[in-house]
C-alpha atoms as a PDB file:
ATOM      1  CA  UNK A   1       0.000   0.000   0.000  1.00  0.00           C
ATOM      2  CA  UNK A   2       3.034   2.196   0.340  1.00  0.00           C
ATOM      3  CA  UNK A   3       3.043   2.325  -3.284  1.00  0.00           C
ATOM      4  CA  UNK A   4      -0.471   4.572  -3.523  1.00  0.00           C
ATOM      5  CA  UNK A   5       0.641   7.981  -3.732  1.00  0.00           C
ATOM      6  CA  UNK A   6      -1.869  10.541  -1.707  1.00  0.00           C
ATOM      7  CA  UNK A   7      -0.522  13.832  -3.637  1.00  0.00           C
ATOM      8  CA  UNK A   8       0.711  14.903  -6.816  1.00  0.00           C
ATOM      9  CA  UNK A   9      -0.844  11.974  -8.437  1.00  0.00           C
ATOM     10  CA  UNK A  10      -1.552  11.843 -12.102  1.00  0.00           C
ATOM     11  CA  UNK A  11      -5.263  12.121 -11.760  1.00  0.00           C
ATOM     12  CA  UNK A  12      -4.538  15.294  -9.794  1.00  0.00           C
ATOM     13  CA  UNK A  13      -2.458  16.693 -12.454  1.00  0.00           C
ATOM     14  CA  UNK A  14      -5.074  15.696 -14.743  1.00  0.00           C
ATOM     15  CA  UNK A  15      -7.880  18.211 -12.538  1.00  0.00           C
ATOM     16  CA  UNK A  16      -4.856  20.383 -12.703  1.00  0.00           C
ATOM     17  CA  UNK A  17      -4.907  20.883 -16.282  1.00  0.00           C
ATOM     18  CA  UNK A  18      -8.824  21.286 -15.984  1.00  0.00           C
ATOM     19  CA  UNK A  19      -8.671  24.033 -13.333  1.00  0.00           C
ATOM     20  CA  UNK A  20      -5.937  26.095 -15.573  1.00  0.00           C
ATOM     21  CA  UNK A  21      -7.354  25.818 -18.776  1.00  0.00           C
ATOM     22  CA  UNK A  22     -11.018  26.837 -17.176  1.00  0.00           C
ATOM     23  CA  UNK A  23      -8.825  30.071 -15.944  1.00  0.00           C
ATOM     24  CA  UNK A  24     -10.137  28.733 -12.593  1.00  0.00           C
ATOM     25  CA  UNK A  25      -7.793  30.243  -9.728  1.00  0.00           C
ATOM     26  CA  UNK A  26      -6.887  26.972  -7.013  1.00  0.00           C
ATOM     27  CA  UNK A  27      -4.539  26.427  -3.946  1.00  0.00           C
ATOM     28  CA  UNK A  28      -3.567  22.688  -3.725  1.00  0.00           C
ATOM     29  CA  UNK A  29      -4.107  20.365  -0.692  1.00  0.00           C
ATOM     30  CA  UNK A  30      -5.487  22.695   1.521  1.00  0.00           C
ATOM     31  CA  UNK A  31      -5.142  21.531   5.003  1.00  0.00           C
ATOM     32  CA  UNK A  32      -8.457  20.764   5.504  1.00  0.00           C
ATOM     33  CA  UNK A  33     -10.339  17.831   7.525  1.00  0.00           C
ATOM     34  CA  UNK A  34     -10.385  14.880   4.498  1.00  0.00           C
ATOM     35  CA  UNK A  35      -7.687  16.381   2.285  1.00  0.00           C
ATOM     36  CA  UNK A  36      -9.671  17.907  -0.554  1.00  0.00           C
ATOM     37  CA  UNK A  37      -7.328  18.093  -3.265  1.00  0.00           C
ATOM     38  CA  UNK A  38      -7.793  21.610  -4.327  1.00  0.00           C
ATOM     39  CA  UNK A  39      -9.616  24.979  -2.845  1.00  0.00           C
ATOM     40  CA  UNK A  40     -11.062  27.280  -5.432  1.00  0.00           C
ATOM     41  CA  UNK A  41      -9.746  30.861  -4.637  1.00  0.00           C
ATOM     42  CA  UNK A  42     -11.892  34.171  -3.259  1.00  0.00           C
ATOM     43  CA  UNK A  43     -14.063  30.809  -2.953  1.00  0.00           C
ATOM     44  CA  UNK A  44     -15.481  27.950  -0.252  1.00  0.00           C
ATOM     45  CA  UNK A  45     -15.290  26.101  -2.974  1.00  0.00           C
ATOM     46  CA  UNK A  46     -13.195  22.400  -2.711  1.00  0.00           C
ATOM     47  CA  UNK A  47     -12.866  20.066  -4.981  1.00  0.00           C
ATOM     48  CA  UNK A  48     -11.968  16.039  -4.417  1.00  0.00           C
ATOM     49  CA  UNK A  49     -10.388  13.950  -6.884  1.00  0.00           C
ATOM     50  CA  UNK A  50     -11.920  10.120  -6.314  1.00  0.00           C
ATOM     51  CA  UNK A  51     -10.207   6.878  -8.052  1.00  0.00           C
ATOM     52  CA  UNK A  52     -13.446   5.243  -9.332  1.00  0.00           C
ATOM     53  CA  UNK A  53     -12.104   1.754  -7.876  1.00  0.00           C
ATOM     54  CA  UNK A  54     -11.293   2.907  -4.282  1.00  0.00           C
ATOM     55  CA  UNK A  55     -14.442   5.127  -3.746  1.00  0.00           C
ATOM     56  CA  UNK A  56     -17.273   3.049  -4.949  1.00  0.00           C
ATOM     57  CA  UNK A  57     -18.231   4.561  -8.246  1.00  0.00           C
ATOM     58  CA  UNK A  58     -18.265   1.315 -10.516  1.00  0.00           C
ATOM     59  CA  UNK A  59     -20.556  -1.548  -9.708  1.00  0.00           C
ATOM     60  CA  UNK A  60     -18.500  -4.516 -10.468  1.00  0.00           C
ATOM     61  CA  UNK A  61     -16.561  -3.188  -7.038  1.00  0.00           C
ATOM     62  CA  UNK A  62     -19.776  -2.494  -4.918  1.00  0.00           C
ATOM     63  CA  UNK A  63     -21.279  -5.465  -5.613  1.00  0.00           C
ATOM     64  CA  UNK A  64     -17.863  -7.685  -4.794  1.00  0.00           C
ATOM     65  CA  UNK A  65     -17.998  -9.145  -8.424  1.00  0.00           C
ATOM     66  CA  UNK A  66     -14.535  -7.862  -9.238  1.00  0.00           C
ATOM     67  CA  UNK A  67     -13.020  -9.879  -6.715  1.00  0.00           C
ATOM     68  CA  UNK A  68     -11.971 -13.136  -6.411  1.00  0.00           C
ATOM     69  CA  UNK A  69     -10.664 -13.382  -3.533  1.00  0.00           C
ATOM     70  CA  UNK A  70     -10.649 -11.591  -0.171  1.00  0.00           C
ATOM     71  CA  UNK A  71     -14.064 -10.434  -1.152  1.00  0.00           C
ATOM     72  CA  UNK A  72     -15.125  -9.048   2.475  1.00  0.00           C
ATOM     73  CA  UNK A  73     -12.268  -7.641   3.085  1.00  0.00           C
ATOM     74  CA  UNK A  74     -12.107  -5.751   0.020  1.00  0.00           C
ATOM     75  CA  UNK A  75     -16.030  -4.802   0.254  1.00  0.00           C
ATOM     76  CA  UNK A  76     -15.303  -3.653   4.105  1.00  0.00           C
ATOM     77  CA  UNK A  77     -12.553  -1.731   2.852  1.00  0.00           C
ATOM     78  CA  UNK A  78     -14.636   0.257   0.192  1.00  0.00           C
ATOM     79  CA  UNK A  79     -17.258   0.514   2.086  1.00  0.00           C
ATOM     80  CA  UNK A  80     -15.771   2.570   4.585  1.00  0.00           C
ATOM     81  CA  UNK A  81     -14.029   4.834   2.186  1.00  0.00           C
ATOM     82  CA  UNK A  82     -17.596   5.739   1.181  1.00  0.00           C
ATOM     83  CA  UNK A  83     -18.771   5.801   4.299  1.00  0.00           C
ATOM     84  CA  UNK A  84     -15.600   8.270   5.208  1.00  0.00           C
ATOM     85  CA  UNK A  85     -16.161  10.476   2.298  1.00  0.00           C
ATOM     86  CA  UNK A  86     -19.953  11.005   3.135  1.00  0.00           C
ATOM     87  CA  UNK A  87     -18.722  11.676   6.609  1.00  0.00           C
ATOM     88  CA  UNK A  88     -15.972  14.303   5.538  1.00  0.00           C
ATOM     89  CA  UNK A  89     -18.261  15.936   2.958  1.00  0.00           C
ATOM     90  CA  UNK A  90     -21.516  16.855   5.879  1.00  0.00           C
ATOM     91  CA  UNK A  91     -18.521  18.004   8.120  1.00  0.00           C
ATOM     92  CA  UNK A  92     -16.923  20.248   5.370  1.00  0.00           C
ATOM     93  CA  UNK A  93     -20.452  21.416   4.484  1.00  0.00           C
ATOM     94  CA  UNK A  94     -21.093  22.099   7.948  1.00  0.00           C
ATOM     95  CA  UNK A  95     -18.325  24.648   8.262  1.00  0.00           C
ATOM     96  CA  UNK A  96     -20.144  26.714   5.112  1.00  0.00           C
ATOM     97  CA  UNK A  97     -18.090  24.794   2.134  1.00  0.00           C
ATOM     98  CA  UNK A  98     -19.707  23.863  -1.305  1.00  0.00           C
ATOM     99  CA  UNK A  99     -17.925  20.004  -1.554  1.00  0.00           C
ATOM    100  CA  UNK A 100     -17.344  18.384  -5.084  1.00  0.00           C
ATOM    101  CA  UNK A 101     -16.364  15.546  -5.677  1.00  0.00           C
ATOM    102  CA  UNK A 102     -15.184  14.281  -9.357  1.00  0.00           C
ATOM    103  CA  UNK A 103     -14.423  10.562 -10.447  1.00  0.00           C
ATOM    104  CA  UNK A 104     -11.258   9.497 -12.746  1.00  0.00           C
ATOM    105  CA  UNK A 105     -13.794   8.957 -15.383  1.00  0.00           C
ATOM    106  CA  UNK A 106     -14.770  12.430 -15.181  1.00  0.00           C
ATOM    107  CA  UNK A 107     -12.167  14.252 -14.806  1.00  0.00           C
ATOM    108  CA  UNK A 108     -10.022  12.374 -17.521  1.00  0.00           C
ATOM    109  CA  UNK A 109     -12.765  11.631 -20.465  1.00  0.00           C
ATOM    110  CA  UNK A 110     -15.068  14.796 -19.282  1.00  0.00           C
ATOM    111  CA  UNK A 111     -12.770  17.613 -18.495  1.00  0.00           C
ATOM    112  CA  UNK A 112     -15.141  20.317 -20.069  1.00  0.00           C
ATOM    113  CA  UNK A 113     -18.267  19.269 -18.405  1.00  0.00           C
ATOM    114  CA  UNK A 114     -16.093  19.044 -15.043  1.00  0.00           C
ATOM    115  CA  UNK A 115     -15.255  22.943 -16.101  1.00  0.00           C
ATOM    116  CA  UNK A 116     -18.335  23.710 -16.696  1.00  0.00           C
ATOM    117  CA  UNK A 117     -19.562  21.753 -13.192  1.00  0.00           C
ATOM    118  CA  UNK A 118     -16.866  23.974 -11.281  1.00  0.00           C
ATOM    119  CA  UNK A 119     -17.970  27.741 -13.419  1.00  0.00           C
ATOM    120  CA  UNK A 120     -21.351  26.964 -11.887  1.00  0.00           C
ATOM    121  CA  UNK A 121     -19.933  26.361  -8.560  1.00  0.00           C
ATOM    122  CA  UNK A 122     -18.520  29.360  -8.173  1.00  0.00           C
ATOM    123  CA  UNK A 123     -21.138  30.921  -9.660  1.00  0.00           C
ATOM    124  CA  UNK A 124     -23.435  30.099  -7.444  1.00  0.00           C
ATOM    125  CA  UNK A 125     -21.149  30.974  -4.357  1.00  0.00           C
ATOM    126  CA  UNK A 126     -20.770  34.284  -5.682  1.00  0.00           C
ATOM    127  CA  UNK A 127     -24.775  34.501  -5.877  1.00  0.00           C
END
Protein backbone atom coordinates (compact mmCIF):
# COMPACT_ATOMS: atom_id res chain seq x y z
CA UNK A 1 0.00 0.00 0.00
CA UNK A 2 3.03 2.20 0.34
CA UNK A 3 3.04 2.33 -3.28
CA UNK A 4 -0.47 4.57 -3.52
CA UNK A 5 0.64 7.98 -3.73
CA UNK A 6 -1.87 10.54 -1.71
CA UNK A 7 -0.52 13.83 -3.64
CA UNK A 8 0.71 14.90 -6.82
CA UNK A 9 -0.84 11.97 -8.44
CA UNK A 10 -1.55 11.84 -12.10
CA UNK A 11 -5.26 12.12 -11.76
CA UNK A 12 -4.54 15.29 -9.79
CA UNK A 13 -2.46 16.69 -12.45
CA UNK A 14 -5.07 15.70 -14.74
CA UNK A 15 -7.88 18.21 -12.54
CA UNK A 16 -4.86 20.38 -12.70
CA UNK A 17 -4.91 20.88 -16.28
CA UNK A 18 -8.82 21.29 -15.98
CA UNK A 19 -8.67 24.03 -13.33
CA UNK A 20 -5.94 26.10 -15.57
CA UNK A 21 -7.35 25.82 -18.78
CA UNK A 22 -11.02 26.84 -17.18
CA UNK A 23 -8.82 30.07 -15.94
CA UNK A 24 -10.14 28.73 -12.59
CA UNK A 25 -7.79 30.24 -9.73
CA UNK A 26 -6.89 26.97 -7.01
CA UNK A 27 -4.54 26.43 -3.95
CA UNK A 28 -3.57 22.69 -3.73
CA UNK A 29 -4.11 20.36 -0.69
CA UNK A 30 -5.49 22.69 1.52
CA UNK A 31 -5.14 21.53 5.00
CA UNK A 32 -8.46 20.76 5.50
CA UNK A 33 -10.34 17.83 7.52
CA UNK A 34 -10.38 14.88 4.50
CA UNK A 35 -7.69 16.38 2.28
CA UNK A 36 -9.67 17.91 -0.55
CA UNK A 37 -7.33 18.09 -3.26
CA UNK A 38 -7.79 21.61 -4.33
CA UNK A 39 -9.62 24.98 -2.85
CA UNK A 40 -11.06 27.28 -5.43
CA UNK A 41 -9.75 30.86 -4.64
CA UNK A 42 -11.89 34.17 -3.26
CA UNK A 43 -14.06 30.81 -2.95
CA UNK A 44 -15.48 27.95 -0.25
CA UNK A 45 -15.29 26.10 -2.97
CA UNK A 46 -13.19 22.40 -2.71
CA UNK A 47 -12.87 20.07 -4.98
CA UNK A 48 -11.97 16.04 -4.42
CA UNK A 49 -10.39 13.95 -6.88
CA UNK A 50 -11.92 10.12 -6.31
CA UNK A 51 -10.21 6.88 -8.05
CA UNK A 52 -13.45 5.24 -9.33
CA UNK A 53 -12.10 1.75 -7.88
CA UNK A 54 -11.29 2.91 -4.28
CA UNK A 55 -14.44 5.13 -3.75
CA UNK A 56 -17.27 3.05 -4.95
CA UNK A 57 -18.23 4.56 -8.25
CA UNK A 58 -18.27 1.31 -10.52
CA UNK A 59 -20.56 -1.55 -9.71
CA UNK A 60 -18.50 -4.52 -10.47
CA UNK A 61 -16.56 -3.19 -7.04
CA UNK A 62 -19.78 -2.49 -4.92
CA UNK A 63 -21.28 -5.47 -5.61
CA UNK A 64 -17.86 -7.68 -4.79
CA UNK A 65 -18.00 -9.14 -8.42
CA UNK A 66 -14.53 -7.86 -9.24
CA UNK A 67 -13.02 -9.88 -6.71
CA UNK A 68 -11.97 -13.14 -6.41
CA UNK A 69 -10.66 -13.38 -3.53
CA UNK A 70 -10.65 -11.59 -0.17
CA UNK A 71 -14.06 -10.43 -1.15
CA UNK A 72 -15.12 -9.05 2.48
CA UNK A 73 -12.27 -7.64 3.08
CA UNK A 74 -12.11 -5.75 0.02
CA UNK A 75 -16.03 -4.80 0.25
CA UNK A 76 -15.30 -3.65 4.10
CA UNK A 77 -12.55 -1.73 2.85
CA UNK A 78 -14.64 0.26 0.19
CA UNK A 79 -17.26 0.51 2.09
CA UNK A 80 -15.77 2.57 4.58
CA UNK A 81 -14.03 4.83 2.19
CA UNK A 82 -17.60 5.74 1.18
CA UNK A 83 -18.77 5.80 4.30
CA UNK A 84 -15.60 8.27 5.21
CA UNK A 85 -16.16 10.48 2.30
CA UNK A 86 -19.95 11.00 3.13
CA UNK A 87 -18.72 11.68 6.61
CA UNK A 88 -15.97 14.30 5.54
CA UNK A 89 -18.26 15.94 2.96
CA UNK A 90 -21.52 16.85 5.88
CA UNK A 91 -18.52 18.00 8.12
CA UNK A 92 -16.92 20.25 5.37
CA UNK A 93 -20.45 21.42 4.48
CA UNK A 94 -21.09 22.10 7.95
CA UNK A 95 -18.33 24.65 8.26
CA UNK A 96 -20.14 26.71 5.11
CA UNK A 97 -18.09 24.79 2.13
CA UNK A 98 -19.71 23.86 -1.30
CA UNK A 99 -17.92 20.00 -1.55
CA UNK A 100 -17.34 18.38 -5.08
CA UNK A 101 -16.36 15.55 -5.68
CA UNK A 102 -15.18 14.28 -9.36
CA UNK A 103 -14.42 10.56 -10.45
CA UNK A 104 -11.26 9.50 -12.75
CA UNK A 105 -13.79 8.96 -15.38
CA UNK A 106 -14.77 12.43 -15.18
CA UNK A 107 -12.17 14.25 -14.81
CA UNK A 108 -10.02 12.37 -17.52
CA UNK A 109 -12.76 11.63 -20.46
CA UNK A 110 -15.07 14.80 -19.28
CA UNK A 111 -12.77 17.61 -18.49
CA UNK A 112 -15.14 20.32 -20.07
CA UNK A 113 -18.27 19.27 -18.40
CA UNK A 114 -16.09 19.04 -15.04
CA UNK A 115 -15.25 22.94 -16.10
CA UNK A 116 -18.34 23.71 -16.70
CA UNK A 117 -19.56 21.75 -13.19
CA UNK A 118 -16.87 23.97 -11.28
CA UNK A 119 -17.97 27.74 -13.42
CA UNK A 120 -21.35 26.96 -11.89
CA UNK A 121 -19.93 26.36 -8.56
CA UNK A 122 -18.52 29.36 -8.17
CA UNK A 123 -21.14 30.92 -9.66
CA UNK A 124 -23.43 30.10 -7.44
CA UNK A 125 -21.15 30.97 -4.36
CA UNK A 126 -20.77 34.28 -5.68
CA UNK A 127 -24.78 34.50 -5.88
Amino acid sequence: MRAVRSKHTGLEQAMEHVLRSASLRFRCQPDLPGHPDFALRDSKVLVFCDSAFWHGKRSAETSGRAFRRNRSLWMQKLQATVCRDARVSRQLRRQGWSVWRFSDTDILKRPARVASMLRYALSRYHE
